[in-house]
Protein backbone atom coordinates (compact mmCIF):
# COMPACT_ATOMS: atom_id res chain seq x y z
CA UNK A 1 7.72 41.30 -37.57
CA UNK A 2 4.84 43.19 -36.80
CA UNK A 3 3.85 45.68 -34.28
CA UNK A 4 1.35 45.06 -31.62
CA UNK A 5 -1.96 45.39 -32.84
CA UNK A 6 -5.35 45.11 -31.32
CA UNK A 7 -6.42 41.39 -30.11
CA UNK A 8 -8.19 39.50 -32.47
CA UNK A 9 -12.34 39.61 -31.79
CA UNK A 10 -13.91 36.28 -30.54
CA UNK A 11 -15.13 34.39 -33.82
CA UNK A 12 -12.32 35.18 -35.79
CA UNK A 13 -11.43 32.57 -38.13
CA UNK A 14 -7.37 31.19 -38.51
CA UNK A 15 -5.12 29.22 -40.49
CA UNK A 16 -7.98 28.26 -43.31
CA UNK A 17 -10.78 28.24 -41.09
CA UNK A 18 -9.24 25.13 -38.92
CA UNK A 19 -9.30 27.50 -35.67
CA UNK A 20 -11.92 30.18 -34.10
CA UNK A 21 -10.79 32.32 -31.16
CA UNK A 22 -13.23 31.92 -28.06
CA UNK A 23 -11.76 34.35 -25.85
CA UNK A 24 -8.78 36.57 -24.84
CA UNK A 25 -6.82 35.17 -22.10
CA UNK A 26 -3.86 38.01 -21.68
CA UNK A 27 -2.74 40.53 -23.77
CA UNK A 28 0.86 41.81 -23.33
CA UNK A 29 3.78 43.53 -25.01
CA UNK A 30 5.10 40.90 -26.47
CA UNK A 31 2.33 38.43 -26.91
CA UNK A 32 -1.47 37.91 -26.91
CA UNK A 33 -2.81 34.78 -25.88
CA UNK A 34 -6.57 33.42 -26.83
CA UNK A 35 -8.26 30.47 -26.02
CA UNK A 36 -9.52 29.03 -29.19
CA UNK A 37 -11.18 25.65 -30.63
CA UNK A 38 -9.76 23.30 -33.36
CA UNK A 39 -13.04 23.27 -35.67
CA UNK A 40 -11.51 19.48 -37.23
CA UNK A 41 -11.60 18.11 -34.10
CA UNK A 42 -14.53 18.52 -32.52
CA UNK A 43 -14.20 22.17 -31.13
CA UNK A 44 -11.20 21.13 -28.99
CA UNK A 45 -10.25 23.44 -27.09
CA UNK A 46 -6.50 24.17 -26.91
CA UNK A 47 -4.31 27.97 -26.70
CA UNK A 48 -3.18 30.04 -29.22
CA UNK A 49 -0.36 32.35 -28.60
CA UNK A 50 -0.17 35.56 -30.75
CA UNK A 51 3.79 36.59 -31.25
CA UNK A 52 5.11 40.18 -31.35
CA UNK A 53 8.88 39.74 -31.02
CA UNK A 54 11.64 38.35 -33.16
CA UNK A 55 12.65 35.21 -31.58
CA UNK A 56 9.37 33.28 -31.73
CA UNK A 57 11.15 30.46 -33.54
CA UNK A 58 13.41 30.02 -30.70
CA UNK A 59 10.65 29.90 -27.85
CA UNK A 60 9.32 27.27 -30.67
CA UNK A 61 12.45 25.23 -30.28
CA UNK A 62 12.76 25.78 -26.66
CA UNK A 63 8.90 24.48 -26.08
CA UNK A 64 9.64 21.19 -28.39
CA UNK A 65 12.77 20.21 -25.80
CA UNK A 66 10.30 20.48 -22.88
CA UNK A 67 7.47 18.71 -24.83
CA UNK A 68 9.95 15.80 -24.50
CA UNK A 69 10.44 15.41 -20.72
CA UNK A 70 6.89 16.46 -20.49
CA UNK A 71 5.08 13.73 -22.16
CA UNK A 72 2.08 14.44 -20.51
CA UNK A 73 1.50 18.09 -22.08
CA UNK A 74 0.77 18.98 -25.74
CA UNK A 75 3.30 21.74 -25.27
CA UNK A 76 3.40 22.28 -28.86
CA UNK A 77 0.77 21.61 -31.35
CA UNK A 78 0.88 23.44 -34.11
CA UNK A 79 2.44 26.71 -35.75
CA UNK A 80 1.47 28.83 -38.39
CA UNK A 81 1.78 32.80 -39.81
CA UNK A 82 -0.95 34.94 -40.85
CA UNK A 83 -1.12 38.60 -41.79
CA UNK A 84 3.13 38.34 -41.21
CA UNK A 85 1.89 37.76 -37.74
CA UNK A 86 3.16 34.28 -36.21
CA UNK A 87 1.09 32.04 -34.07
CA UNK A 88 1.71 28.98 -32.54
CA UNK A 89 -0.81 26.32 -30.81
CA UNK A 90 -0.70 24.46 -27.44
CA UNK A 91 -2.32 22.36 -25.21
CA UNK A 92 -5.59 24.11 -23.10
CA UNK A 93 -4.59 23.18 -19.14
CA UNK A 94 -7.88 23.56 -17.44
CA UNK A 95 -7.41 25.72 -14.19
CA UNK A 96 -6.53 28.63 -12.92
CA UNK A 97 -3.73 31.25 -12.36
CA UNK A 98 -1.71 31.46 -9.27
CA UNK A 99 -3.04 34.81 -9.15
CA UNK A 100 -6.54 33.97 -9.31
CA UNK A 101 -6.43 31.01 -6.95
CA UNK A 102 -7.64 31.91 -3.61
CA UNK A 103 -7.32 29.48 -0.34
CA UNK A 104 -10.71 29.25 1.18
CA UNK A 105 -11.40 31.32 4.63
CA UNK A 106 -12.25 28.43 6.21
CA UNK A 107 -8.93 27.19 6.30
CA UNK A 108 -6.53 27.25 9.77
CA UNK A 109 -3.41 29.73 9.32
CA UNK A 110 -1.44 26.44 9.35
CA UNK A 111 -3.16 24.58 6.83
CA UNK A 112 -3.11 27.99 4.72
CA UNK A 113 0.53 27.87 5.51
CA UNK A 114 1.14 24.60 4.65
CA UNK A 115 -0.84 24.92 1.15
CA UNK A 116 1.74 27.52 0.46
CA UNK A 117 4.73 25.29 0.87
CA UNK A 118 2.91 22.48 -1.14
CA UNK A 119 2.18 25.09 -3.94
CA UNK A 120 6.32 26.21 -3.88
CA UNK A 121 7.37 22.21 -3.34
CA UNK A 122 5.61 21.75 -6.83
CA UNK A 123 7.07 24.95 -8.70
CA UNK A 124 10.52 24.13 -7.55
CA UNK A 125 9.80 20.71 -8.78
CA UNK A 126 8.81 21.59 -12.17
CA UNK A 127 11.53 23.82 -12.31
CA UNK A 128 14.13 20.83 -11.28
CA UNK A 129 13.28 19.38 -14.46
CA UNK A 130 13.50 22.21 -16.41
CA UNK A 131 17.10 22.83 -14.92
CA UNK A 132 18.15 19.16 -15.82
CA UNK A 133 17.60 20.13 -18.99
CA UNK A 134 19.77 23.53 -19.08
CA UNK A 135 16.24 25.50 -19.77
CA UNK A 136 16.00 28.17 -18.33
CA UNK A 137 12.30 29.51 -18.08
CA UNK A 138 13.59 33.23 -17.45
CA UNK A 139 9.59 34.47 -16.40
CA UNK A 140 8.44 32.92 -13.51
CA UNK A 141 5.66 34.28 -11.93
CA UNK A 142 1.88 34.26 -10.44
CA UNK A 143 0.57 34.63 -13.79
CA UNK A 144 2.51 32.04 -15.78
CA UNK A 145 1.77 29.41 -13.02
CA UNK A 146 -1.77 27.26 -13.54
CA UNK A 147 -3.12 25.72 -10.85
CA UNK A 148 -5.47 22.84 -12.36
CA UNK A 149 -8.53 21.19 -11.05
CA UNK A 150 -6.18 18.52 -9.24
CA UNK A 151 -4.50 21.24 -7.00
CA UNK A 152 -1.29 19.93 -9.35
CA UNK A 153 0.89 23.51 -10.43
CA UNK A 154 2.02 23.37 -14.30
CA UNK A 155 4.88 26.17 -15.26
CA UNK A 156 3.83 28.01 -18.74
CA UNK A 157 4.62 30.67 -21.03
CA UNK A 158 8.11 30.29 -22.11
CA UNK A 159 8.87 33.47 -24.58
CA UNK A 160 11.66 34.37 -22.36
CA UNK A 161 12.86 30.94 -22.21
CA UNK A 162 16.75 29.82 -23.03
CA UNK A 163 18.71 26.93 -23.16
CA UNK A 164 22.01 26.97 -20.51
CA UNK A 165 22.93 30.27 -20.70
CA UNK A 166 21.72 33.67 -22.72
CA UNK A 167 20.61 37.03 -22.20
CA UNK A 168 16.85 37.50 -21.79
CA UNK A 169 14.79 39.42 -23.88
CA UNK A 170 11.89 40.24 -20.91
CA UNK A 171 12.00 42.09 -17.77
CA UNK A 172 9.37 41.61 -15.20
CA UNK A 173 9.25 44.28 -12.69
CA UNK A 174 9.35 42.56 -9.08
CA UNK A 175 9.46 38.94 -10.41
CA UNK A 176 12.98 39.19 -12.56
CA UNK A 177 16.51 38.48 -11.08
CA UNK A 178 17.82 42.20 -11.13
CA UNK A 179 20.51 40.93 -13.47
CA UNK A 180 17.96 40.90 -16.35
CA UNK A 181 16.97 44.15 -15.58
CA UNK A 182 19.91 45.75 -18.25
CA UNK A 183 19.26 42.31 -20.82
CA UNK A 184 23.01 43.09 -21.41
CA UNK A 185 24.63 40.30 -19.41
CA UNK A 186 24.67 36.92 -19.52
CA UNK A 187 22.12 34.94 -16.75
CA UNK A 188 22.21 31.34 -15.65
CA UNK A 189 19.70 28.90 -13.87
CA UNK A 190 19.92 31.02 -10.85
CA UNK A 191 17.34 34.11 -12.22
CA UNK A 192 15.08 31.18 -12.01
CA UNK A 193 15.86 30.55 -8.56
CA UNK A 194 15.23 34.63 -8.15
CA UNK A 195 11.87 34.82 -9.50
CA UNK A 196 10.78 31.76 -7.38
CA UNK A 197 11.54 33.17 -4.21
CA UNK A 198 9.25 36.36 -5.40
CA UNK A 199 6.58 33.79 -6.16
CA UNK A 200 6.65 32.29 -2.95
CA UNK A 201 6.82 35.89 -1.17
CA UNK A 202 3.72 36.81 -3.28
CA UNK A 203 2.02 33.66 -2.43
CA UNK A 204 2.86 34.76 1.66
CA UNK A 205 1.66 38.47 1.10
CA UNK A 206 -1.49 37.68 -0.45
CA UNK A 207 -2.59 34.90 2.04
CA UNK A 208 -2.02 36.24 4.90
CA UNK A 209 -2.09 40.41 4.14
CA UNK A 210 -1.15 42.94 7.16
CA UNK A 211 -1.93 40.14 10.08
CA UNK A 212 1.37 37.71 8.64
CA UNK A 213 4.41 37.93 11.51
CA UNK A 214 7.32 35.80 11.30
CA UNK A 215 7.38 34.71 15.09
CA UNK A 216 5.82 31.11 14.44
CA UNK A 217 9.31 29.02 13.91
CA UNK A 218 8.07 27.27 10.43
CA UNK A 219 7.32 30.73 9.23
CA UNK A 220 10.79 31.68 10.26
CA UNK A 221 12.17 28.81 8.20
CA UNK A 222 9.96 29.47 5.50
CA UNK A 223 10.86 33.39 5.19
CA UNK A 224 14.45 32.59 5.59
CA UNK A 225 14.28 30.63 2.48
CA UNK A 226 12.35 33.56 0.86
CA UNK A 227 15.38 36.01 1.87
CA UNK A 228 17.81 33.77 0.27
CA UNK A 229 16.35 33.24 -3.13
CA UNK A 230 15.41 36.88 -3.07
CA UNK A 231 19.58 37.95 -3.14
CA UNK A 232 20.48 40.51 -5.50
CA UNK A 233 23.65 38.86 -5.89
CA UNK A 234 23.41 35.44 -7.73
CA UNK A 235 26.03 33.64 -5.60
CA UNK A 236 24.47 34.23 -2.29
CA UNK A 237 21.07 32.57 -3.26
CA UNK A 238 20.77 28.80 -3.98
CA UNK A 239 22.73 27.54 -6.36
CA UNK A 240 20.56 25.09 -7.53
CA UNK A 241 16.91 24.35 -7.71
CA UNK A 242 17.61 20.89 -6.26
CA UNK A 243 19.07 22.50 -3.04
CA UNK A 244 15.91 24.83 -2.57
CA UNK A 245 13.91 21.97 -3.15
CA UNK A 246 15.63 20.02 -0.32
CA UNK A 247 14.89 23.16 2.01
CA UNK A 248 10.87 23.39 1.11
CA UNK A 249 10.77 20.01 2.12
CA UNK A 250 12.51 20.43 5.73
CA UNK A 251 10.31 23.13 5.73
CA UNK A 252 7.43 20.80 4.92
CA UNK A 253 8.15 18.66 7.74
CA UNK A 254 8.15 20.48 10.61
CA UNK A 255 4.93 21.72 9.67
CA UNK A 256 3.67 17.58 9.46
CA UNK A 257 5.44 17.67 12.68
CA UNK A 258 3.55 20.96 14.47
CA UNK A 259 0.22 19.47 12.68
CA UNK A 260 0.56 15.55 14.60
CA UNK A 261 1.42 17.23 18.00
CA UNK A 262 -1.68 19.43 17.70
CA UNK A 263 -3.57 16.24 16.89
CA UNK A 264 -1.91 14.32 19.59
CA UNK A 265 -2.42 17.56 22.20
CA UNK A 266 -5.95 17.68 21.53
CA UNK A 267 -6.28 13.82 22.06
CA UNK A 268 -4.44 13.79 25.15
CA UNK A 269 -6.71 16.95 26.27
CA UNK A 270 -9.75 15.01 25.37
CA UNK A 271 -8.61 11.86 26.94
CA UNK A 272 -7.80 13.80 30.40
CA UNK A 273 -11.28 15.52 30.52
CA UNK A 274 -13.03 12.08 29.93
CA UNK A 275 -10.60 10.46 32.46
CA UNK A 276 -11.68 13.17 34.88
CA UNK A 277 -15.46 13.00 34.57
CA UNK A 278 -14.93 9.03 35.22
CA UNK A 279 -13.82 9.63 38.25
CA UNK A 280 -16.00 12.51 39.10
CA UNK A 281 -18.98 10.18 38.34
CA UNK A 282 -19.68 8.12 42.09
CA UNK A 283 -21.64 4.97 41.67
CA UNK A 284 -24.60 4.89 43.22
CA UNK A 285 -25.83 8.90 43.42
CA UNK A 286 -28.52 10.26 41.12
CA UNK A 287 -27.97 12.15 38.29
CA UNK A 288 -30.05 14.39 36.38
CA UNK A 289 -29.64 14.56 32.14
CA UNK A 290 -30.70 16.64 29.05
CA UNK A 291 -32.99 14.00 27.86
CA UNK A 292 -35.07 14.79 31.58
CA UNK A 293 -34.48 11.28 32.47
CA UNK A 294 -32.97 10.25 36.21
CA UNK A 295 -29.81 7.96 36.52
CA UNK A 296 -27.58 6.19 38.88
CA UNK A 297 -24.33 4.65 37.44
CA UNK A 298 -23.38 1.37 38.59
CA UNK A 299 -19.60 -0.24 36.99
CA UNK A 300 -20.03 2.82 34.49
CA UNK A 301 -23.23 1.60 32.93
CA UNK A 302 -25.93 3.81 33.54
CA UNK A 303 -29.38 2.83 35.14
CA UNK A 304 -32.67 4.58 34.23
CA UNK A 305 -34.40 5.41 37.85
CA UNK A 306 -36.70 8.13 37.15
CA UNK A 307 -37.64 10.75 34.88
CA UNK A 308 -39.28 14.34 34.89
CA UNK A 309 -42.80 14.73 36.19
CA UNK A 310 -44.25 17.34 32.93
CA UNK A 311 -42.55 14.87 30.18
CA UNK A 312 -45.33 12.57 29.07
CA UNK A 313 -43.52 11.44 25.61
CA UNK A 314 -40.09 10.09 26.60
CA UNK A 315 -37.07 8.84 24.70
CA UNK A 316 -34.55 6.82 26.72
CA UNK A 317 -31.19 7.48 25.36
CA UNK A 318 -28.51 4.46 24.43
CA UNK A 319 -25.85 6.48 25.90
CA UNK A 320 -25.42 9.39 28.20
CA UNK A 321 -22.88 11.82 27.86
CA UNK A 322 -20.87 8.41 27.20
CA UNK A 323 -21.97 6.36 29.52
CA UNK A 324 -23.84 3.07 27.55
CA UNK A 325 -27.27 2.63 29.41
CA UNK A 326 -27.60 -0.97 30.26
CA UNK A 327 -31.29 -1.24 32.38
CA UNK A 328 -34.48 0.71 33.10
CA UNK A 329 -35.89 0.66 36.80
CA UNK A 330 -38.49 3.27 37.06
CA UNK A 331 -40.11 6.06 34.93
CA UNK A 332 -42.16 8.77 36.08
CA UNK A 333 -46.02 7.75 36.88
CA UNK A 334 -47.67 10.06 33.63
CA UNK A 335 -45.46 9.13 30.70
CA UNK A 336 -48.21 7.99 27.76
CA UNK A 337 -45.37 7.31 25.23
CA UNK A 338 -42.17 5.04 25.61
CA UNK A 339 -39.26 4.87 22.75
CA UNK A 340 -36.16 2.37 24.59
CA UNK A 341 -33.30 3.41 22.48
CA UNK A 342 -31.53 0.37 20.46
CA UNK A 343 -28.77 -1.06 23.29
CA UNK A 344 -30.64 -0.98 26.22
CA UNK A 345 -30.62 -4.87 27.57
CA UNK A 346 -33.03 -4.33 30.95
CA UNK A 347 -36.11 -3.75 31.96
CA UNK A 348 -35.98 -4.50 35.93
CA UNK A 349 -38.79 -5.37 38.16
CA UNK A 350 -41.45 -2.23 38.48
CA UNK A 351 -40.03 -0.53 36.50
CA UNK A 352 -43.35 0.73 34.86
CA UNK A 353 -45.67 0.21 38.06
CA UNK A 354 -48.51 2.31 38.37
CA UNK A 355 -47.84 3.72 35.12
CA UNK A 356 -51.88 4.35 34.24
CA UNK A 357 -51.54 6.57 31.53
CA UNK A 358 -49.13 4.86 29.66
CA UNK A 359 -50.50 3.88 26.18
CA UNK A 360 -47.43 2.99 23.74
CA UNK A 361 -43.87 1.57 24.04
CA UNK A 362 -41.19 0.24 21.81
CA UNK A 363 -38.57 -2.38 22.40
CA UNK A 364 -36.14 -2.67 20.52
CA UNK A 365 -33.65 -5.81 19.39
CA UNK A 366 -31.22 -5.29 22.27
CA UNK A 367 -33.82 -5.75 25.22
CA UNK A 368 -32.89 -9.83 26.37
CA UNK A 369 -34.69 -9.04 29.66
CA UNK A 370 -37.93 -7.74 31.03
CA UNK A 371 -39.26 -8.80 34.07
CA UNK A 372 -42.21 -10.71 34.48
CA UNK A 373 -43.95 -7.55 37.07
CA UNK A 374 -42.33 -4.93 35.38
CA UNK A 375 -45.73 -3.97 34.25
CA UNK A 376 -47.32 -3.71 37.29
CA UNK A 377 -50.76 -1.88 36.98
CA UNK A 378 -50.31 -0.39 33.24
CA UNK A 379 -54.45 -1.01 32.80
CA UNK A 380 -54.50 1.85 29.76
CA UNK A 381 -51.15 0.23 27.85
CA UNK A 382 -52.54 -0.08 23.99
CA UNK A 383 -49.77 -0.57 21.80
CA UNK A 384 -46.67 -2.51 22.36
CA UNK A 385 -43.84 -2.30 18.94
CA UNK A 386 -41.13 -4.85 19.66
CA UNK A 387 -38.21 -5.10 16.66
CA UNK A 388 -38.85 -8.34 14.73
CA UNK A 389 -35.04 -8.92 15.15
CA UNK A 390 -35.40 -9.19 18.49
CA UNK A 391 -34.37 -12.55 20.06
CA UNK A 392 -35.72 -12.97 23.27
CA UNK A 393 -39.39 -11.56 22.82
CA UNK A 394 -42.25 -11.34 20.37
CA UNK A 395 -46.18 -10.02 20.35
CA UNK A 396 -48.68 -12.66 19.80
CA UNK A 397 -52.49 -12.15 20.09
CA UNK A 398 -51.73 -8.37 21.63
CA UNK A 399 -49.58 -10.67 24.28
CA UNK A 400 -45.90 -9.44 24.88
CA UNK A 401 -44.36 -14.11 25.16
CA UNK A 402 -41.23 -14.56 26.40
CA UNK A 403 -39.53 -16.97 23.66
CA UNK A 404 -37.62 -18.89 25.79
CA UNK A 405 -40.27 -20.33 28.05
CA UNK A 406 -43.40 -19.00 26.80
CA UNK A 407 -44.09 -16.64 30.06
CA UNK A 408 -47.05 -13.85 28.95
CA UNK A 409 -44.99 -10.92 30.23
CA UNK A 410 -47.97 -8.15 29.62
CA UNK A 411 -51.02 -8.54 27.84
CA UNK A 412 -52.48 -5.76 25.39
CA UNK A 413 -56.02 -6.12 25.17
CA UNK A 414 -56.10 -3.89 22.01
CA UNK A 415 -53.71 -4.11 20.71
C-alpha cells in the first residue's frame, strides 16, 4: 500500500478514462475523497474515495452488507486500483455536512431546539439499522453525517467500520469512545452509542454558543441523555441504540407538548383581549377610527355616522378593528370621492344630504339597500360605479333603478 500522496488535480483522468475528478471533497490520513463524474454515463456525478490503509477490502465488504438494507443508496459502485493506489466508487448524496449546516436565525430557541432532536432522532435511526445488522460504523461524527436537500440525515464514510465486534483502526479525537483511543481492545456497538452522544453535544454547542443553560426542563432531558451516552465506561451508557432512540423520542414529545400549550396560551390570550374589548365597546356611543371615519355600534355591527371634516377622498372600511360594518348614516358635508367597501348592506336615509361637493361613489355587490332620500341635495354627484354583480341595483341612462320596483333612487345627469 502506498503512502499518502498529494490529492489528485481536478481533470485527472481514472480507470481508462471512464472517470474525471471535479473536486476535492476531504483529504485525510487515511483517505482522500473527490467528487468525480462517470464520463459513460452522462457525466454522472457520483464519489470517489482514495484509500491509504490496508484494510480497504474490508470497508469494501462492510459497505456491500449495508448496500443491502439500504436499497435506496448506491453505497457501492464500483472499485478499481491505479498507481498501487485503490479506489472505490459510490453514490453522490446531494447535501451538506452536519458541520456545514446552519439553522437559520430566524428560528425560535425552541424550534432550534427541536431541529436538534429531529436531526439526533434520525442518526440514532440510521444507526438502529446499522446495529441490527452487527455493523458497527466506529466514526461517527459532524463530518461523516450529510444532511440532504430533504432535511433527511444519511450516515457515511465507513473505513473504520466492523462487523459485531473488532478493534478499530481510527481514532477521532473528541468524537471516539475512549476505548478506541489504545486500538488494542476489543469494542462493541456501544462506541457507536459514544460518538453519538458527542454529535448531539456538538450539534447543542454550536446552536446555541455561550447563551445555552440547561434550566428549560426539555433541555434538562435532552442534556441528561447527552451525559449518558457521553460515559467513559461502556456499561453506564445505553446499551443499545434502540433504547436511546426510545429516549429522543420522549424527549421529542414534551417539546410537541411545550409547543401546543404555547399555541393554545396565545389563543386563549387572544381570545380574552377580544372578549374584553366586546364588552368595553357600549352600543350606542361614538367612536372615532384610523380610517377618520365616525361610528356607533349597534348588536356589534358597526354604523357609519360621520367622518373627518379635512378628508375629502374617503374609503369606508368592511370591518373595524373586527367589528363587520353593516350601514352608512352620514358622511361629512365635503367628501368629493366615495369607495363603500365590499360587505356593507346599508345606506340609511340622509345619509349623503347636503353633500355638494360630492362627485364619485362606488357600490359595491353587498349594498341590498339605499334609501330612496339618501341623496338628498348631491347637485355636483357625476359618477356613480355600482358592481355588475350586484343584485338589488343597476345604472341606467346615468339613473341609479332600484331592480325590484323600478324606483329612480338618484339621477346622474352626466354621467
Amino acid at each position: 500500500m502506498s503512502d499518502k500522496r498529494y490529492p489528485l488535480l481536478p481533470g485527472t483522468k481514472l480507470n481508462k478514462e471512464k472517470y474525471v475528478v471535479k473536486s476535492l471533497l476531504r483529504s485525510g490520513s487515511m483517505s482522500n475523497v473527490y467528487l468525480i463524474e462517470d464520463i459513460p454515463l452522462l457525466n454522472r456525478k457520483m464519489i470517489l474515495k482514495e484509500i491509504f490503509y490496508e484494510s480497504w477490502e474490508h470497508e469494501k465488504e462492510t459497505v456491500l452488507e449495508i448496500g443491502k438494507n439500504y436499497p435506496e443508496y448506491d453505497w457501492y459502485i464500483d472499485d478499481f486500483v491505479e498507481n498501487k493506489i485503490p479506489y472505490y466508487v459510490m453514490q453522490y448524496i446531494e447535501g451538506r455536512t452536519l458541520e456545514n449546516f446552519i439553522i437559520r436565525n430566524t428560528r425560535s430557541r425552541l424550534q432550534k431546539f427541536s431541529c436538534i432532536v429531529n436531526l439526533s432522532i434520525q442518526l440514532v435511526e440510521f444507526v438502529c439499522k446499522l446495529h441490527k445488522y452487527h455493523i458497527i460504523h466506529g466514526d461517527i461524527s459532524p463530518d461523516n453525517i450529510i444532511i440532504t436537500e430533504k432535511k433527511e440525515l444519511v450516515l457515511i464514510d465507513y473505513g473504520n467500520s466492523l462487523v459485531s465486534k473488532g478493534i478499530c483502526c481510527y481514532y477521532k479525537e473528541g468524537y471516539s469512545a475512549p476505548e478506541l483511543k489504545n486500538c488494542k481492545c476489543e469494542i462493541d456497538l456501544r462506541c457507536d452509542i459514544y460518538s453519538i452522544g458527542a454529535t448531539m453535544r456538538y450539534m447543542e454547542v454550536k446552536k446555541f454558543a455561550d447563551s445555552y443553560k440547561w434550566e428549560k426542563l426539555y433541555e434538562k432531558k435532552f442534556h441528561r441523555i447527552i451525559c449518558k451516552c457521553l460515559n467513559e465506561d461502556p456499561d453506564d451508557r445505553f446499551h443499545s441504540a434502540r433504547k436511546l432512540y426510545l429516549s429522543l423520542l420522549l424527549c421529542k414529545y414534551k417539546i410537541r407538548i411545550l409547543m401546543i400549550m404555547v399555541v393554545v396560551i396565545s389563543f386563549a390570550l387572544i381570545f380574552i383581549m377580544e372578549l374584553n374589548r366586546y364588552f368595553m365597546i357600549k352600543s350606542g356611543e361614538i367612536y372615532y377610527d384610523d380610517s377618520s371615519v365616525y361610528y356607533t355600534v349597534s348588536n356589534r355591527k358597526a354604523i357609519i355616522t360621520g367622518s373627518e371634516n379635512d378628508i375629502t377622498d374617503i374609503t369606508i372600511p368592511a370591518k373595524i378593528k373586527g367589528i363587520r360594518v353593516q350601514s352608512i348614516e352620514g358622511i361629512n358635508k365635503n367628501v368629493t370621492k366615495l369607495n363603500i367597501s365590499d360587505g356593507i348592506e346599508r345606506i340609511e336615509p340622509y345619509a349623503f344630504e347636503n353633500c355638494q361637493y360630492l362627485k364619485e361613489i362606488i357600490i359595491p355587490t353587498s349594498v341590498e339597500y339605499i334609501d330612496e332620500y339618501a341623496f338628498v341635495n348631491c347637485g355636483q354627484l357625476e359618477n356613480i360605479k355600482i358592481s355588475s354583480r350586484n343584485q338589488f341595483y343597476f345604472i341606467e341612462s346615468g339613473k341609479l333603478v332600484d331592480k325590484r320596483n323600478g324606483n329612480i333612487i338618484v339621477t346622474v345627469e352626466n354621467n
